[in-house]
Every structure is written in structure tokens, then in C-alpha cells.
C-alpha atoms as a PDB file:
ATOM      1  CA  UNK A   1     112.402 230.199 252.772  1.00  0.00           C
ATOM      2  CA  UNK A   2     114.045 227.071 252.700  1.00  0.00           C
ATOM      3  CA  UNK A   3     114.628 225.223 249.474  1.00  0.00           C
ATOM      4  CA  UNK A   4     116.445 222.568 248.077  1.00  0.00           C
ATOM      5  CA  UNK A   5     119.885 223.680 247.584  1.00  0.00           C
ATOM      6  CA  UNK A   6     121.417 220.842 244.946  1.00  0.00           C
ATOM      7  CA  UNK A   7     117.905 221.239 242.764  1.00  0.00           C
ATOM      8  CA  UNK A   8     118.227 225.218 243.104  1.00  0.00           C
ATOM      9  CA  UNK A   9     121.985 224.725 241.085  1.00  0.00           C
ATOM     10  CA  UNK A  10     120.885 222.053 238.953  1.00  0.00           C
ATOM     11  CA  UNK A  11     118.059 224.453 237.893  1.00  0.00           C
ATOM     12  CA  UNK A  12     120.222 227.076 236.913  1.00  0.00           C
ATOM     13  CA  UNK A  13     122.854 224.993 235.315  1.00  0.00           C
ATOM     14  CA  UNK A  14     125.358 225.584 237.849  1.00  0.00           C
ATOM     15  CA  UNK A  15     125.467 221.691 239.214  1.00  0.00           C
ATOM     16  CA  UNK A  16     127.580 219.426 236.587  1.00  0.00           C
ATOM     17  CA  UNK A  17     128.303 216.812 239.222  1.00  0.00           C
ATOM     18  CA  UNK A  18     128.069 215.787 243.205  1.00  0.00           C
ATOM     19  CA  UNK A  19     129.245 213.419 245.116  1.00  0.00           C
ATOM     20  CA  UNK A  20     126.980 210.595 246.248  1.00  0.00           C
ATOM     21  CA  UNK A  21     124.429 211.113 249.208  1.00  0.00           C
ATOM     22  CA  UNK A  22     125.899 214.882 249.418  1.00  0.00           C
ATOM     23  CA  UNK A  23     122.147 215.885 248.316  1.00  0.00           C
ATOM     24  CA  UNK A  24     120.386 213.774 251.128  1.00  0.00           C
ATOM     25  CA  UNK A  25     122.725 215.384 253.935  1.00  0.00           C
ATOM     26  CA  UNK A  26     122.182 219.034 252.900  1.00  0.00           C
ATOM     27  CA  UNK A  27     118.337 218.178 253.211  1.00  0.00           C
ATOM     28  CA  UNK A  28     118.584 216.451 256.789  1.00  0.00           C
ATOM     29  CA  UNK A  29     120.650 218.929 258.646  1.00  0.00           C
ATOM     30  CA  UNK A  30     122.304 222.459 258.355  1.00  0.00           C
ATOM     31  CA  UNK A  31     125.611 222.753 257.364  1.00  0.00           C
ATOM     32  CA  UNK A  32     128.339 225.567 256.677  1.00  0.00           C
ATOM     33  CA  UNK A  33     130.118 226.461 253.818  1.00  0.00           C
ATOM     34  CA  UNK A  34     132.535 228.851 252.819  1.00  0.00           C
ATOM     35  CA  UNK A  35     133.956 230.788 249.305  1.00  0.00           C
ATOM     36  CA  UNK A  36     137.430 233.030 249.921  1.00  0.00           C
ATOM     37  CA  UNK A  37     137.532 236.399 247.728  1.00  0.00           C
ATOM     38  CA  UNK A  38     141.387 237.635 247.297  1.00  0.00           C
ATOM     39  CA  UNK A  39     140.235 241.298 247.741  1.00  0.00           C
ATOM     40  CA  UNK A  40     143.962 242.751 246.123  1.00  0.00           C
ATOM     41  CA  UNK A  41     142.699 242.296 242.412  1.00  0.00           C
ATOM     42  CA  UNK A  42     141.905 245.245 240.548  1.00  0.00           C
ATOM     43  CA  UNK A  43     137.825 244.000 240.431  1.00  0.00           C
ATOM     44  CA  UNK A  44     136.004 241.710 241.428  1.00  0.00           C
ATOM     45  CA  UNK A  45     134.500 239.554 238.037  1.00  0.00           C
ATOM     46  CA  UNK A  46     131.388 237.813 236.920  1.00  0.00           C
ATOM     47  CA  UNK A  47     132.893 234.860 238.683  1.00  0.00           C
ATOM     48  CA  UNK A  48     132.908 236.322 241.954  1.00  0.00           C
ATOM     49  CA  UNK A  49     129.037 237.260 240.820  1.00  0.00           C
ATOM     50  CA  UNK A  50     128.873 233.551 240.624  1.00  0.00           C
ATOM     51  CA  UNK A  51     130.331 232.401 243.909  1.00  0.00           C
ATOM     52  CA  UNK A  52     128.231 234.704 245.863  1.00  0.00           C
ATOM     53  CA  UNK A  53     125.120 234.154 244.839  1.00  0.00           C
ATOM     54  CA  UNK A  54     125.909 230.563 245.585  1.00  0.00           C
ATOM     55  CA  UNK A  55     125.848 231.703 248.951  1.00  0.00           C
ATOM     56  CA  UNK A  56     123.007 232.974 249.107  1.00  0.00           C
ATOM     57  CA  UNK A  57     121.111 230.250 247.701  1.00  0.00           C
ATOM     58  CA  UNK A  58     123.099 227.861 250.214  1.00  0.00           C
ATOM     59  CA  UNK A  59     121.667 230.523 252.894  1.00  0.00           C
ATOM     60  CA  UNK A  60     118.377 230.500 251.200  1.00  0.00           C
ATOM     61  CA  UNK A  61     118.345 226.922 251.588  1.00  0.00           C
ATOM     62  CA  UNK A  62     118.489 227.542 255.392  1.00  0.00           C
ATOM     63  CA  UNK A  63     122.712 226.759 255.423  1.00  0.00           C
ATOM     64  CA  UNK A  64     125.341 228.692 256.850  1.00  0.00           C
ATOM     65  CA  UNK A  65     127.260 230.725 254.086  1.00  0.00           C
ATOM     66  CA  UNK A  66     130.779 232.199 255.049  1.00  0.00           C
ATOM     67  CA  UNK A  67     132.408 234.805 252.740  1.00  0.00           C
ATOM     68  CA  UNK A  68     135.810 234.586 253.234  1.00  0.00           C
ATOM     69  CA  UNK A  69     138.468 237.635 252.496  1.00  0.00           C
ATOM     70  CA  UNK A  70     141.804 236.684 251.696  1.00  0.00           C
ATOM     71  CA  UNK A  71     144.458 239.067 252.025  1.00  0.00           C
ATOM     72  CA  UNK A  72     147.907 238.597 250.774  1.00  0.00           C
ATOM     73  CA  UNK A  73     150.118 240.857 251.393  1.00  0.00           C
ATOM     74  CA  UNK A  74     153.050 239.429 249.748  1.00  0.00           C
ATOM     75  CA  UNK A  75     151.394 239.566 246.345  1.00  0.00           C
ATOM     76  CA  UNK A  76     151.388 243.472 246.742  1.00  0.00           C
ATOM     77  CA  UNK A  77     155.257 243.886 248.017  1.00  0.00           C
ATOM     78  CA  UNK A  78     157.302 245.572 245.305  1.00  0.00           C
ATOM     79  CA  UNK A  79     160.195 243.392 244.204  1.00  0.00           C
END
């Protein structure tokens, strides 16, 4: 099912602004796109919510979605 990714967002009120002719090049050809998760916080949030189901309307909209996982282990090292 593919649909138009930029009118999917601006549906939902996720799309405030894009840069010019980004819309006409995600209609003529498939292209990959990526969000990065830091997996070390204590949850995962509404906003991560958000940023996945982004992907899958990119994917929907016959893209390539990447989920990236970010791990950083200096974050966790005890001082």
C-alpha cells in the first residue's frame, strides 16, 4: 500500500514544514531513512511512539525505514 508520505504527516499534524521539492522526490523514487533510539533510558516515551510510527508510514509509503539503536556505554560507567 503505497501512499503519499508528506500528505500522510500533514494529515495527522505531524508536518510543520519541508524543504522545497523534498515532496516530489519521495513520490518519484524510493528512498531510506533512518531514526536512532538510545536504548539505556529507563523507557522508552510517547516520543519514541512518535518516531516509529513515522517509520512505518515512510515504509507504508513504499520507503526504506531504518531503526537505529544507539548504545552508549559511557553514559552508564559509574564515575
Amino acid at each position: 500500500m503505497n501512499t503519499n508520505f508528506v500528505e500522510e504527516l500533514k494529515w495527522r499534524g505531524m508536518l510543520h514544514d519541508i524543504m522545497p521539492d523534498t515532496e516530489e522526490l519521495l513520490i518519484q523514487e524510493m528512498v531510506s531513512g533512518y531514526i536512532g533510539f538510545d536504548p539505556t533510558a529507563d523507557s522508552l516515551g510517547v516520543g519514541n511512539m512518535v518516531q516509529i510510527m513515522t517509520l512505518v508510514h515512510f515504509q507504508r509509503a513504499g520507503h526504506k525505514p531504518i531503526g537505529k539503536i544507539n548504545f552508549n556505554p559511557e553514559k552508564n560507567k559509574p564515575a
